[in-house]
Protein backbone atom coordinates (compact mmCIF):
# COMPACT_ATOMS: atom_id res chain seq x y z
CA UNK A 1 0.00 0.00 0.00
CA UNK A 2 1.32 3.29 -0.87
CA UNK A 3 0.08 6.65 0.00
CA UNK A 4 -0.34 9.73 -2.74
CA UNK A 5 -0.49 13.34 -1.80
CA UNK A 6 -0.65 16.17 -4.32
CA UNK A 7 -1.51 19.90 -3.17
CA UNK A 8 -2.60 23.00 -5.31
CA UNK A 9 -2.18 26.40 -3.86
CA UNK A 10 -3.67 29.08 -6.28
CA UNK A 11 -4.69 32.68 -5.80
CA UNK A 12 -7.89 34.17 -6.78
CA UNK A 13 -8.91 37.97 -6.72
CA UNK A 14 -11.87 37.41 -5.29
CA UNK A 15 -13.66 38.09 -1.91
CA UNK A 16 -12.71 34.77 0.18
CA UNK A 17 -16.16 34.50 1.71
CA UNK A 18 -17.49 34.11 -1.75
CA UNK A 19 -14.51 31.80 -2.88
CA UNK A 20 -15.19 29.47 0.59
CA UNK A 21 -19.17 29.36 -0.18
CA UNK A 22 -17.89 27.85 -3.86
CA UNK A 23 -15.83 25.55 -2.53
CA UNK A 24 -18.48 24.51 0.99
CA UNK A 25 -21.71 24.18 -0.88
CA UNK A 26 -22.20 21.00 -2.59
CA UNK A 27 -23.90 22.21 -5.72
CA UNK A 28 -21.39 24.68 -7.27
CA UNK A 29 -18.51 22.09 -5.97
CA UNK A 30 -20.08 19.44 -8.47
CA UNK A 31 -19.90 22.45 -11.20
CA UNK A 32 -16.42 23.13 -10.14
CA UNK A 33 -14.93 19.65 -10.49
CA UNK A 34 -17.64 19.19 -13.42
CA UNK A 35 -18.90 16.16 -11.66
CA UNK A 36 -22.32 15.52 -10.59
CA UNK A 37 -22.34 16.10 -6.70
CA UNK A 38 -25.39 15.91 -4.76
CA UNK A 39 -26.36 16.64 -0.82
CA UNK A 40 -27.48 13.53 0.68
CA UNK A 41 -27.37 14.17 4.07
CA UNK A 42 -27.71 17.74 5.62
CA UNK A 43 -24.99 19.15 8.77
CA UNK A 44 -26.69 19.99 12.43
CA UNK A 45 -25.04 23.04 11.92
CA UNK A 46 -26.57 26.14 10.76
CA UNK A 47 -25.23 25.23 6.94
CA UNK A 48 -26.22 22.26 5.81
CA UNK A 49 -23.01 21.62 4.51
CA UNK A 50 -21.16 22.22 7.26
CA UNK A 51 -19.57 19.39 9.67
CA UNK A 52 -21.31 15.99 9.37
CA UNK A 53 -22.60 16.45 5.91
CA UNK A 54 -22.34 14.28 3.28
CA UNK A 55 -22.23 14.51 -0.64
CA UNK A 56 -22.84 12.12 -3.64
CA UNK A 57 -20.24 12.41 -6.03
CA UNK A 58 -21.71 10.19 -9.56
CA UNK A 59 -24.41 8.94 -11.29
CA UNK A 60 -26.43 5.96 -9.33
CA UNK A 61 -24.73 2.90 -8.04
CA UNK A 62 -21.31 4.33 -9.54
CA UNK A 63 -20.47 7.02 -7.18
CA UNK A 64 -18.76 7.87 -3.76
CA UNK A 65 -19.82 9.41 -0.57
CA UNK A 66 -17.52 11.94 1.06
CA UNK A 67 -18.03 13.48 4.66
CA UNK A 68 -17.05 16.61 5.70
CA UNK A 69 -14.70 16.04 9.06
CA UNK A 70 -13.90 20.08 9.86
CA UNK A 71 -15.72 22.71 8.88
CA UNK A 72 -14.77 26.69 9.41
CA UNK A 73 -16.44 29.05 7.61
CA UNK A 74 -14.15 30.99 5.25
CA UNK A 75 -10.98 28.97 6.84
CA UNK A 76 -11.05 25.40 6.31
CA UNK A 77 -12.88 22.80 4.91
CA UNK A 78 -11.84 18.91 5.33
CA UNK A 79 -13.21 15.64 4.41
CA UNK A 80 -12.79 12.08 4.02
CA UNK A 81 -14.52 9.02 1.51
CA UNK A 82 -17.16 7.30 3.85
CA UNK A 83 -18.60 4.97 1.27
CA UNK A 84 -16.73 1.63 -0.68
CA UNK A 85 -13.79 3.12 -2.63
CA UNK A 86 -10.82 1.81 -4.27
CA UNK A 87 -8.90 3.79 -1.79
CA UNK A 88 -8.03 3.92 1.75
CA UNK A 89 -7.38 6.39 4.08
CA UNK A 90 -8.58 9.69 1.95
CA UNK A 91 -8.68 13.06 3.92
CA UNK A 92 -9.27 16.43 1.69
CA UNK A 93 -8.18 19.65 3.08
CA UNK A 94 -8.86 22.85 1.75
CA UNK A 95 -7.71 26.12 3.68
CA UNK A 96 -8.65 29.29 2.55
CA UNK A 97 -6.13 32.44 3.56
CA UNK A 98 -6.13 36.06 2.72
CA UNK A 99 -2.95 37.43 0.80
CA UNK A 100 -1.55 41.22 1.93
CA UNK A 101 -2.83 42.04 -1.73
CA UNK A 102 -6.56 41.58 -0.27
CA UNK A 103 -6.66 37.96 -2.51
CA UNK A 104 -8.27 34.60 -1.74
CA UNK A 105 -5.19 32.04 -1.68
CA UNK A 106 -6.56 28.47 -1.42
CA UNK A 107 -4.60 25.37 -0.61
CA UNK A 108 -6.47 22.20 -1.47
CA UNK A 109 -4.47 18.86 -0.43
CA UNK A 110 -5.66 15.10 -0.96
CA UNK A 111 -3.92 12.49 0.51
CA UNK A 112 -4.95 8.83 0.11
CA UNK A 113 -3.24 5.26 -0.01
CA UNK A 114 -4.18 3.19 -2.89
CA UNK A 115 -5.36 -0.75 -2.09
CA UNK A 116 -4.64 -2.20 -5.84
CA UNK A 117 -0.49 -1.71 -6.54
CA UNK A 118 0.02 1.11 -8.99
CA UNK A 119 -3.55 2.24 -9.41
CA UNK A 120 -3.05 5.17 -6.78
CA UNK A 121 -0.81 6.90 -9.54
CA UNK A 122 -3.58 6.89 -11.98
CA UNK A 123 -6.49 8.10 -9.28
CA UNK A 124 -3.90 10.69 -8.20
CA UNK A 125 -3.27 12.32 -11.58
CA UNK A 126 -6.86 11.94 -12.82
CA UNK A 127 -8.22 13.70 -9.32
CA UNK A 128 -5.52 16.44 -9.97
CA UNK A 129 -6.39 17.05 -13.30
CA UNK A 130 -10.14 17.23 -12.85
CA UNK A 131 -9.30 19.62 -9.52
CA UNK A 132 -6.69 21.93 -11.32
CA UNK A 133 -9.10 22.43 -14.66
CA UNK A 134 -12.09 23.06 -12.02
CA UNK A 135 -10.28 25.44 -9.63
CA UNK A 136 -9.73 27.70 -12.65
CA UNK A 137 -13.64 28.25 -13.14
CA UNK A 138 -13.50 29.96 -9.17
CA UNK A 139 -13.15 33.91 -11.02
CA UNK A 140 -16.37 32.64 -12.99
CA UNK A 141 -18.48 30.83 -10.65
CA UNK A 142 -17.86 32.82 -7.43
């Protein structure tokens, strides 16, 4: 068993309440990483996707359920697989941080370990690759 990490840090001139919302609602996270993403169980807290909520990512029977672990509005989101996945250990952390310039600097880590030889590589890159293209769409969609 081996165990992938990759981080992005990018900076976005935009407000970083509106750049957390984005990221913390469900919805416009499933238009970010151009997924389908859906709410299937709402947070005690005041937002429903806060701490203890968890999302649908998929069509049907071919999709994975991720709970969020930490939740702090406009600082940090974090969250982990709960469902059957062909990885173990998954934790997703995504801090959001003002620059001196008055920007939105988010750093969005994944770190996993892999439970088939070799195929973490693969779910590493694609994950990355869907992440990176989708972060870019933040200017738009915030």
């Amino acid at each position: 068993m081996a165990t992938h990490t990759f981080e992005i840090d990018e900076t976005f001139d935009v407000p970083r309440s509106k750049v957390f919302a984005l990221f913390a609602d469900h919805n416009s996270f499933g238009k970010l990483l151009g997924a389908p993403v859906k709410r299937i169980k709402n947070s005690d807290q005041a937002d429903p996707n806060g701490l203890g909520s968890v999302r649908k990512l998929g069509i049907g029977p071919i999709g994975l359920e991720e709970t969020v672990t930490s939740f702090e509005p406009d600082m940090l989101i974090e969250y982990t697989i709960t469902s059957l996945s062909p990885i173990r250990n998954h934790l997703g952390r995504i801090r959001f941080e003002d620059t001196p310039e008055g920007h939105t600097r988010v750093r969005y880590r994944i770190t996993f370990d892999d439970i088939v030889p070799y195929t973490g590589k693969l779910v590493s890159a694609g994950l990355e690759h869907a992440i990176r293209r989708g972060i870019k769409q933040v200017p738009k969609l915030a």
